[in-house]
PDB file of N, CA and C in Angstrom:
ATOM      1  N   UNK A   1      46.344 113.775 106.372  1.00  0.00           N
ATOM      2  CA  UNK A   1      47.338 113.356 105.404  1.00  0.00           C
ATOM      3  C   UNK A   1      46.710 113.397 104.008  1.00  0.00           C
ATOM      4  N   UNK A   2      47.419 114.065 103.255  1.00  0.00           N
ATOM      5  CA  UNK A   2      47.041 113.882 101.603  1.00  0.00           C
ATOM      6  C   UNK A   2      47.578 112.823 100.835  1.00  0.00           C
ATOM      7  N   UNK A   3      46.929 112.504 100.060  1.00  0.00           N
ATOM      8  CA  UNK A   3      47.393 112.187  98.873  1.00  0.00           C
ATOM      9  C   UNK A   3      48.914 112.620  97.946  1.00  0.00           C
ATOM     10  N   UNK A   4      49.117 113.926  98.000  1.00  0.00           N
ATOM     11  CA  UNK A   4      49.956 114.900  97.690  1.00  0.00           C
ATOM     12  C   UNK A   4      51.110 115.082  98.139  1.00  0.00           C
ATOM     13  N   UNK A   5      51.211 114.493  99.515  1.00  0.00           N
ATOM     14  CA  UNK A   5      52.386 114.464 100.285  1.00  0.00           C
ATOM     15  C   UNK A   5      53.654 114.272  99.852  1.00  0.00           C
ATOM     16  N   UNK A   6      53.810 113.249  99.217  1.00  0.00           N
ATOM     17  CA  UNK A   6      55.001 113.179  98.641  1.00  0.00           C
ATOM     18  C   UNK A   6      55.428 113.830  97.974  1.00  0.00           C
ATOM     19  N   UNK A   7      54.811 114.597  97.359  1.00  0.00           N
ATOM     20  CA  UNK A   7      55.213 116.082  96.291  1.00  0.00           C
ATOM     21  C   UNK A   7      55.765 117.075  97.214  1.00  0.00           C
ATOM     22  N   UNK A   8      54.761 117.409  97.977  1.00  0.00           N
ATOM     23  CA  UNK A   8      55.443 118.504  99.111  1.00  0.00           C
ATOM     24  C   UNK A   8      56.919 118.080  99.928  1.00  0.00           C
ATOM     25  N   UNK A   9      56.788 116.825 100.458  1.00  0.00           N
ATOM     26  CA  UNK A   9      58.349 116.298 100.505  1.00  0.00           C
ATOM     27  C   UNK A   9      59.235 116.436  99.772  1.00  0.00           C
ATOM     28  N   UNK A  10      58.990 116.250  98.381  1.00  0.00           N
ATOM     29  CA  UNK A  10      60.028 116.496  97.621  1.00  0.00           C
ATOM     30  C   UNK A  10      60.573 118.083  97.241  1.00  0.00           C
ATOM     31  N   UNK A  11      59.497 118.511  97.572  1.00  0.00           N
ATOM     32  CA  UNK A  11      60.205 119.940  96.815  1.00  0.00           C
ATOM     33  C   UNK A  11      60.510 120.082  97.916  1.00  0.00           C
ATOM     34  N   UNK A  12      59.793 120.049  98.915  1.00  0.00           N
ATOM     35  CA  UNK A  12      60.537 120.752 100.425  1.00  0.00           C
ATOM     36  C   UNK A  12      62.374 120.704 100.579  1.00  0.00           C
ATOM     37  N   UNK A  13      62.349 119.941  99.694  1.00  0.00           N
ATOM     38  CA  UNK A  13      64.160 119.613  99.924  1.00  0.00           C
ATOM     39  C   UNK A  13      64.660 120.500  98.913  1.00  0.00           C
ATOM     40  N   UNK A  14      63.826 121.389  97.882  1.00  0.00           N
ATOM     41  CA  UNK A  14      64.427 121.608  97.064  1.00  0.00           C
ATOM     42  C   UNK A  14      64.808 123.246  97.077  1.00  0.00           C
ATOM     43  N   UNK A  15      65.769 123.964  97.083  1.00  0.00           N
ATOM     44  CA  UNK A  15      66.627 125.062  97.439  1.00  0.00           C
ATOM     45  C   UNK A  15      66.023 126.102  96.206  1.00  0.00           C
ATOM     46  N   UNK A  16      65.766 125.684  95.028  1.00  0.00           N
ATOM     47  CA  UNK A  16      65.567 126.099  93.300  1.00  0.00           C
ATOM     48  C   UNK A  16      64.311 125.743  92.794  1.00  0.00           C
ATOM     49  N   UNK A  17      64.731 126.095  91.494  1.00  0.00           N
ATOM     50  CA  UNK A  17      62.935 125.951  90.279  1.00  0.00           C
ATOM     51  C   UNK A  17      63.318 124.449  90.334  1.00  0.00           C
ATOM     52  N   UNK A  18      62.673 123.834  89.876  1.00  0.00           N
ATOM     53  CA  UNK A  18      62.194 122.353  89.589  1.00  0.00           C
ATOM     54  C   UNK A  18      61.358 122.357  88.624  1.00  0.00           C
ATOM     55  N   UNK A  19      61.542 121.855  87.294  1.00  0.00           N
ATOM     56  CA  UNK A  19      60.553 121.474  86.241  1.00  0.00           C
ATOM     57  C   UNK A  19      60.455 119.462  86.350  1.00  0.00           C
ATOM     58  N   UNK A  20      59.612 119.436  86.208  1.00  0.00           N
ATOM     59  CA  UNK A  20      59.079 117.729  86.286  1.00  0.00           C
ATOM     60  C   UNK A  20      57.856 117.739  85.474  1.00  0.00           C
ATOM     61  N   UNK A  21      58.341 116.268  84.979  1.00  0.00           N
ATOM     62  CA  UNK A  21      57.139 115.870  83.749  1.00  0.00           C
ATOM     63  C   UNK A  21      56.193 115.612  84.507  1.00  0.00           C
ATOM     64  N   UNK A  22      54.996 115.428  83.899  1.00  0.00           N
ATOM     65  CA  UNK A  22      53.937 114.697  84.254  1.00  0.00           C
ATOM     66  C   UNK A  22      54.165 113.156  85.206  1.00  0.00           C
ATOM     67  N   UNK A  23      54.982 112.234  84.549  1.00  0.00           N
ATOM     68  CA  UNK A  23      54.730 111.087  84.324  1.00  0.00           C
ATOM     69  C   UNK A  23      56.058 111.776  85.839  1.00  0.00           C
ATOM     70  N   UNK A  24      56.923 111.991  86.093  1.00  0.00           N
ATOM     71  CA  UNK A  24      57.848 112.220  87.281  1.00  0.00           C
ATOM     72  C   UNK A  24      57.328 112.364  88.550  1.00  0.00           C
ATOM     73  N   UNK A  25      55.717 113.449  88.536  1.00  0.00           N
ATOM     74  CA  UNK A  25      54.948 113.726  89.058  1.00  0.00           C
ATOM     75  C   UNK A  25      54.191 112.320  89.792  1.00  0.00           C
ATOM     76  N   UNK A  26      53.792 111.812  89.146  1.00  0.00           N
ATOM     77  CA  UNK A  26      52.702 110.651  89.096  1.00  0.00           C
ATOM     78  C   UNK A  26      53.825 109.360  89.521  1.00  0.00           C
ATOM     79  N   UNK A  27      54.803 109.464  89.178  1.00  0.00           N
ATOM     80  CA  UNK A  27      55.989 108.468  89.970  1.00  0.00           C
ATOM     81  C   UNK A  27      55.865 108.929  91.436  1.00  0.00           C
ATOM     82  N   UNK A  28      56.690 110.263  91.317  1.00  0.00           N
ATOM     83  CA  UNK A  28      56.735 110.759  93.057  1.00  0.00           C
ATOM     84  C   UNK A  28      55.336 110.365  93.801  1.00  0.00           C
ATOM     85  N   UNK A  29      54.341 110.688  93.443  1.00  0.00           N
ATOM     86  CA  UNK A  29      52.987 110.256  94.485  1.00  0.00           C
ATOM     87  C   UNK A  29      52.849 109.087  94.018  1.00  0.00           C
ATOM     88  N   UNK A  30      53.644 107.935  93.501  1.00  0.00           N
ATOM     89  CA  UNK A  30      53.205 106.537  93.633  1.00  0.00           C
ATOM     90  C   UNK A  30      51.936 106.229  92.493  1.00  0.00           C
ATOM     91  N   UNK A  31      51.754 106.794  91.936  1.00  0.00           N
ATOM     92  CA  UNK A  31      50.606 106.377  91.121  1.00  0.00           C
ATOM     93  C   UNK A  31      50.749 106.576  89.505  1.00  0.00           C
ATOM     94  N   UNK A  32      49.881 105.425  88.503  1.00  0.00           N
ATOM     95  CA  UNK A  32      49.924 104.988  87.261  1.00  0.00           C
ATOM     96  C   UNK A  32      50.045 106.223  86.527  1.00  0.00           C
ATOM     97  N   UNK A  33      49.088 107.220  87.058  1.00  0.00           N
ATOM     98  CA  UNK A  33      49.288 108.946  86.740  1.00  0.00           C
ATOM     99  C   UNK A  33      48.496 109.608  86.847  1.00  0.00           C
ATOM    100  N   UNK A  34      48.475 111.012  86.509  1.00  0.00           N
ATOM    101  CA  UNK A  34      47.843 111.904  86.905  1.00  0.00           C
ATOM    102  C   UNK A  34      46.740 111.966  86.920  1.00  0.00           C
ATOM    103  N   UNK A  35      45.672 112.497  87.884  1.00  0.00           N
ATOM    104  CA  UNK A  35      43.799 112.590  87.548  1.00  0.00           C
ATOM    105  C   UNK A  35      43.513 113.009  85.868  1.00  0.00           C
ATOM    106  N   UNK A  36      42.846 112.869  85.002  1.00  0.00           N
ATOM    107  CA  UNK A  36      42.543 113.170  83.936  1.00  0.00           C
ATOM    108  C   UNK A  36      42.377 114.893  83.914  1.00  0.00           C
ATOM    109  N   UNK A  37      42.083 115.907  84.685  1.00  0.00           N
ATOM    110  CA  UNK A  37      41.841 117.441  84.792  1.00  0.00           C
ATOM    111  C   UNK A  37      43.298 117.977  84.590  1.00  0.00           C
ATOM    112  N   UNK A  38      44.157 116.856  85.481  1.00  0.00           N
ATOM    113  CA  UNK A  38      45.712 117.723  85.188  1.00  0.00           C
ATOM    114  C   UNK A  38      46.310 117.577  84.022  1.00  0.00           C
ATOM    115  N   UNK A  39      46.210 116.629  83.013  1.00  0.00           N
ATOM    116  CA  UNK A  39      45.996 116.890  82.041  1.00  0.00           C
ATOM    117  C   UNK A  39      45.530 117.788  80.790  1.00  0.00           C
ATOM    118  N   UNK A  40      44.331 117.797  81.242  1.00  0.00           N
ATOM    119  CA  UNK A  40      43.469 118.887  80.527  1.00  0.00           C
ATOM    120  C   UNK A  40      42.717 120.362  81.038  1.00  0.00           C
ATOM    121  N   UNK A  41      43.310 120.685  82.316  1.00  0.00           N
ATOM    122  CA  UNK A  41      42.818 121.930  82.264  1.00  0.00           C
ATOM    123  C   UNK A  41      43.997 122.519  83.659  1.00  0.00           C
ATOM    124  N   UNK A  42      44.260 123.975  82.606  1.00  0.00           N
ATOM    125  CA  UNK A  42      45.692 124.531  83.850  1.00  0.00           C
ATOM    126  C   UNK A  42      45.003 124.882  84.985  1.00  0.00           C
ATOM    127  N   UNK A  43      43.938 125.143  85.220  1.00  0.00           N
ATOM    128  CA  UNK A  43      43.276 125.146  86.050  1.00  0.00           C
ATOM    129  C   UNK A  43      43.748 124.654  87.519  1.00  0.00           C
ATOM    130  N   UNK A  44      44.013 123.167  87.064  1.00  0.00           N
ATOM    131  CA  UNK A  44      43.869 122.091  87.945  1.00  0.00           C
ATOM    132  C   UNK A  44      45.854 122.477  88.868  1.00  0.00           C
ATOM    133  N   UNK A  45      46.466 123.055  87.698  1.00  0.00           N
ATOM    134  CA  UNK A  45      47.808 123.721  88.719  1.00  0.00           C
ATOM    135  C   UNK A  45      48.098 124.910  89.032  1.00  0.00           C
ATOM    136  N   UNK A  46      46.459 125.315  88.968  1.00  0.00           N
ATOM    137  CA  UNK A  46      46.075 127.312  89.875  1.00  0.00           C
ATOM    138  C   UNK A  46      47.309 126.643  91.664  1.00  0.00           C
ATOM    139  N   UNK A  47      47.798 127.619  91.861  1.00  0.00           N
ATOM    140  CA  UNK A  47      47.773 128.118  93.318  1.00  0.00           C
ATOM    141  C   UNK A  47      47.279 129.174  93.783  1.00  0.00           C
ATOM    142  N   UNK A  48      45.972 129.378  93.245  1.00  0.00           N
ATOM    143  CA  UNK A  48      45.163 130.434  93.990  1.00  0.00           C
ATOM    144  C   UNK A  48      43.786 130.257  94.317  1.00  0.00           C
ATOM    145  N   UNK A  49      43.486 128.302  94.432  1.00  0.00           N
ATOM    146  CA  UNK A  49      42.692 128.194  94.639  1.00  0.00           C
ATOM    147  C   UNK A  49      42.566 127.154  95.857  1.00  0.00           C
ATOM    148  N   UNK A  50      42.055 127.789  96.686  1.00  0.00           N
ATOM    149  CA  UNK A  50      42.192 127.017  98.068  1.00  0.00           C
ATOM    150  C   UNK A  50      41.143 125.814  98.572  1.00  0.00           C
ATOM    151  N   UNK A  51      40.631 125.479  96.886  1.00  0.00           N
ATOM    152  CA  UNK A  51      39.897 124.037  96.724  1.00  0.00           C
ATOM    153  C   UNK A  51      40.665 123.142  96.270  1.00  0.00           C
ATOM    154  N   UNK A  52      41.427 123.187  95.654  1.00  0.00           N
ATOM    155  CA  UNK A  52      42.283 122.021  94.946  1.00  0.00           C
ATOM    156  C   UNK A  52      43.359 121.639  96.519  1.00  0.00           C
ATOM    157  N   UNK A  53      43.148 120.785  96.475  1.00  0.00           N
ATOM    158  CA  UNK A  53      44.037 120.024  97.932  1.00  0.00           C
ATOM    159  C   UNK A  53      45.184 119.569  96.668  1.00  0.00           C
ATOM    160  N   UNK A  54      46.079 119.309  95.771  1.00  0.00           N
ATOM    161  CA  UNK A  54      47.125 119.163  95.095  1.00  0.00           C
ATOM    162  C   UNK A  54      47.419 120.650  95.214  1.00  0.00           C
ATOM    163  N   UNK A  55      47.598 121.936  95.211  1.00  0.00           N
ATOM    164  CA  UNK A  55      47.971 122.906  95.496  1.00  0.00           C
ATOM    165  C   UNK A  55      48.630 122.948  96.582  1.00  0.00           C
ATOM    166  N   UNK A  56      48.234 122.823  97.545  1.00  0.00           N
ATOM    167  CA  UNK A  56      48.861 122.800  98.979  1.00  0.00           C
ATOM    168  C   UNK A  56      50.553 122.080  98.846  1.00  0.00           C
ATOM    169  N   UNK A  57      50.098 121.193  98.058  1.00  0.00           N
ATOM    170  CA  UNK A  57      51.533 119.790  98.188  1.00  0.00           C
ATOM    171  C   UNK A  57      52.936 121.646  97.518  1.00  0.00           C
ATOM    172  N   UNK A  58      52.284 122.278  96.522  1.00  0.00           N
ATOM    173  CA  UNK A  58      53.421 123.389  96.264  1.00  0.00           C
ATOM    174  C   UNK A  58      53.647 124.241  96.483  1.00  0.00           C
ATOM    175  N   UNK A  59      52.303 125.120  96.856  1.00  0.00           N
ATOM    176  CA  UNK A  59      52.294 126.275  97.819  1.00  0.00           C
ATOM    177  C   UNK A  59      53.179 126.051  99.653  1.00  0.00           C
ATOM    178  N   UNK A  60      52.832 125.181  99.775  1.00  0.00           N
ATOM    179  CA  UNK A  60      53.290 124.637 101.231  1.00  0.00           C
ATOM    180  C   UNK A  60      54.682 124.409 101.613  1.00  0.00           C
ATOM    181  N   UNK A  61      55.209 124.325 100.483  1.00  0.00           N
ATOM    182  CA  UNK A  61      56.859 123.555  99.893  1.00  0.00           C
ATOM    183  C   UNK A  61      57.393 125.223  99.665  1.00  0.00           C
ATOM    184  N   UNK A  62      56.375 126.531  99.447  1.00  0.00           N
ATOM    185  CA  UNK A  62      57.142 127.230  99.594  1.00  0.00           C
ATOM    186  C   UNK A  62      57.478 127.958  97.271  1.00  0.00           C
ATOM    187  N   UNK A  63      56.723 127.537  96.536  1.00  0.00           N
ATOM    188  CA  UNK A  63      56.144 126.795  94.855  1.00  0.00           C
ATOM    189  C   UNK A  63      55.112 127.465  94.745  1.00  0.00           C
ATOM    190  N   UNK A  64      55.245 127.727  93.374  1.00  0.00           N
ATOM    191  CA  UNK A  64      53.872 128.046  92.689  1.00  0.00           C
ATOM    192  C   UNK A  64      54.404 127.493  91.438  1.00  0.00           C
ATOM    193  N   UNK A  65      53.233 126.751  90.342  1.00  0.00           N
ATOM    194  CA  UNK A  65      53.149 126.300  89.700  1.00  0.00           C
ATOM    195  C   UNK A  65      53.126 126.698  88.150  1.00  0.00           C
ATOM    196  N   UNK A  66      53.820 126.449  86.965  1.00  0.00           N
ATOM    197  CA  UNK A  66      53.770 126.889  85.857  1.00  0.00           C
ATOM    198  C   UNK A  66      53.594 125.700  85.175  1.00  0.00           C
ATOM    199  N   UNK A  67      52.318 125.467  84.670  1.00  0.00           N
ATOM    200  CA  UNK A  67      52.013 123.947  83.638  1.00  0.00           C
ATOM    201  C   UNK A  67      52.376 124.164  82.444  1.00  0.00           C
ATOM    202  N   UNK A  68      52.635 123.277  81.767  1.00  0.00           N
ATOM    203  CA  UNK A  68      52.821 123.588  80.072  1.00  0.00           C
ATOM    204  C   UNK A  68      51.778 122.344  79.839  1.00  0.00           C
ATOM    205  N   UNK A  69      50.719 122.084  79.664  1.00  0.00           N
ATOM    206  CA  UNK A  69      49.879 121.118  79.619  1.00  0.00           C
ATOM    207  C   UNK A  69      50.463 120.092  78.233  1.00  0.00           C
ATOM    208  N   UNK A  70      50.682 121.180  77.225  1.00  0.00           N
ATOM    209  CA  UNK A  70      50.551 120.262  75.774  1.00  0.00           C
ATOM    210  C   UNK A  70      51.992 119.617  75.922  1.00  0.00           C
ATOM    211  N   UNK A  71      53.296 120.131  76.649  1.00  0.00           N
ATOM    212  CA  UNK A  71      54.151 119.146  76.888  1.00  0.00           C
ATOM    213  C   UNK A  71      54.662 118.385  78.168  1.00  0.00           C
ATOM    214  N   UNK A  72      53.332 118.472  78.729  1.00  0.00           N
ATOM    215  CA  UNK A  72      53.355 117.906  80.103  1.00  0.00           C
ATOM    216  C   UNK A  72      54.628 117.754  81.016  1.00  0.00           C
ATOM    217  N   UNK A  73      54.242 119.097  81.079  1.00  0.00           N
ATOM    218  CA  UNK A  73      55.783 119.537  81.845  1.00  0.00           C
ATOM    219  C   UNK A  73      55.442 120.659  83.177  1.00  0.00           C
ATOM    220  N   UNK A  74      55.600 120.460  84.314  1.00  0.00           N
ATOM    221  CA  UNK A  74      55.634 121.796  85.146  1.00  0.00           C
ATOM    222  C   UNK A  74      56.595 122.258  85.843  1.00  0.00           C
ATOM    223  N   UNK A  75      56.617 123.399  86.138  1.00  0.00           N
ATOM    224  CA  UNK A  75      57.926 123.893  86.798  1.00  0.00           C
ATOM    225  C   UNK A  75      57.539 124.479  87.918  1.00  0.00           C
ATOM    226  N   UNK A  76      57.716 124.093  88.813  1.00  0.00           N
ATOM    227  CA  UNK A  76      57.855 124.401  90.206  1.00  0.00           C
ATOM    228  C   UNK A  76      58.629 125.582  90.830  1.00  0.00           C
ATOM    229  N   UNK A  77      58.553 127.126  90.555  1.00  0.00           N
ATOM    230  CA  UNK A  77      58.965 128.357  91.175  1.00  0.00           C
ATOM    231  C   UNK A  77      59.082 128.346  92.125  1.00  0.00           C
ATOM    232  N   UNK A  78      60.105 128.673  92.712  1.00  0.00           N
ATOM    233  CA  UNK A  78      60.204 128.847  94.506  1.00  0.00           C
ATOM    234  C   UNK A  78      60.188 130.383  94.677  1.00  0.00           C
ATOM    235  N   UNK A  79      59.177 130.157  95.443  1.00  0.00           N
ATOM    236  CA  UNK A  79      58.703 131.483  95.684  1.00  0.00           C
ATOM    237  C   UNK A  79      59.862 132.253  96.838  1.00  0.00           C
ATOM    238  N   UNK A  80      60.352 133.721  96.495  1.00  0.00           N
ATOM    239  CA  UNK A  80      61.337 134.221  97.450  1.00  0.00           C
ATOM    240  C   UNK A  80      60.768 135.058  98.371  1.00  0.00           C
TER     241      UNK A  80
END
């Protein structure tokens, strides 16, 4: 079980793109907010890196990730 889970739940329901703030993000997984990296480096919302265990929660859902860091915003692509 991850951490992340609840993210992947949520999109799993979701049919479309999904953009969600930061702070929407950090609601859905229950927590004050995000690790400090997701913040500051897009890095941290690669789906092409099969170290980041927060990847999985969007790749898995079926997502790949588009950050806008400076307005802490991501959008969630559903991949066809």
């Amino acid at each position: 079980m991850s951490k992340y889970d609840p993210l992947f739940d949520y999109l799993k329901m979701k049919p479309h793109d999904v953009t969600l703030s930061f702070r929407q993000i950090a609601d859905i997984l229950g927590l004050d907010k995000l690790v400090d990296s997701a913040y500051e480096y897009p890095e941290w919302w690669s789906t092409n890196d099969a170290t980041h265990p927060q990847s999985s929660a969007w790749t898995d859902a079926g997502f790949r990730a588009d950050a806008d860091l400076e307005r802490q915003m991501v959008t969630f692509i559903k991949e066809r």
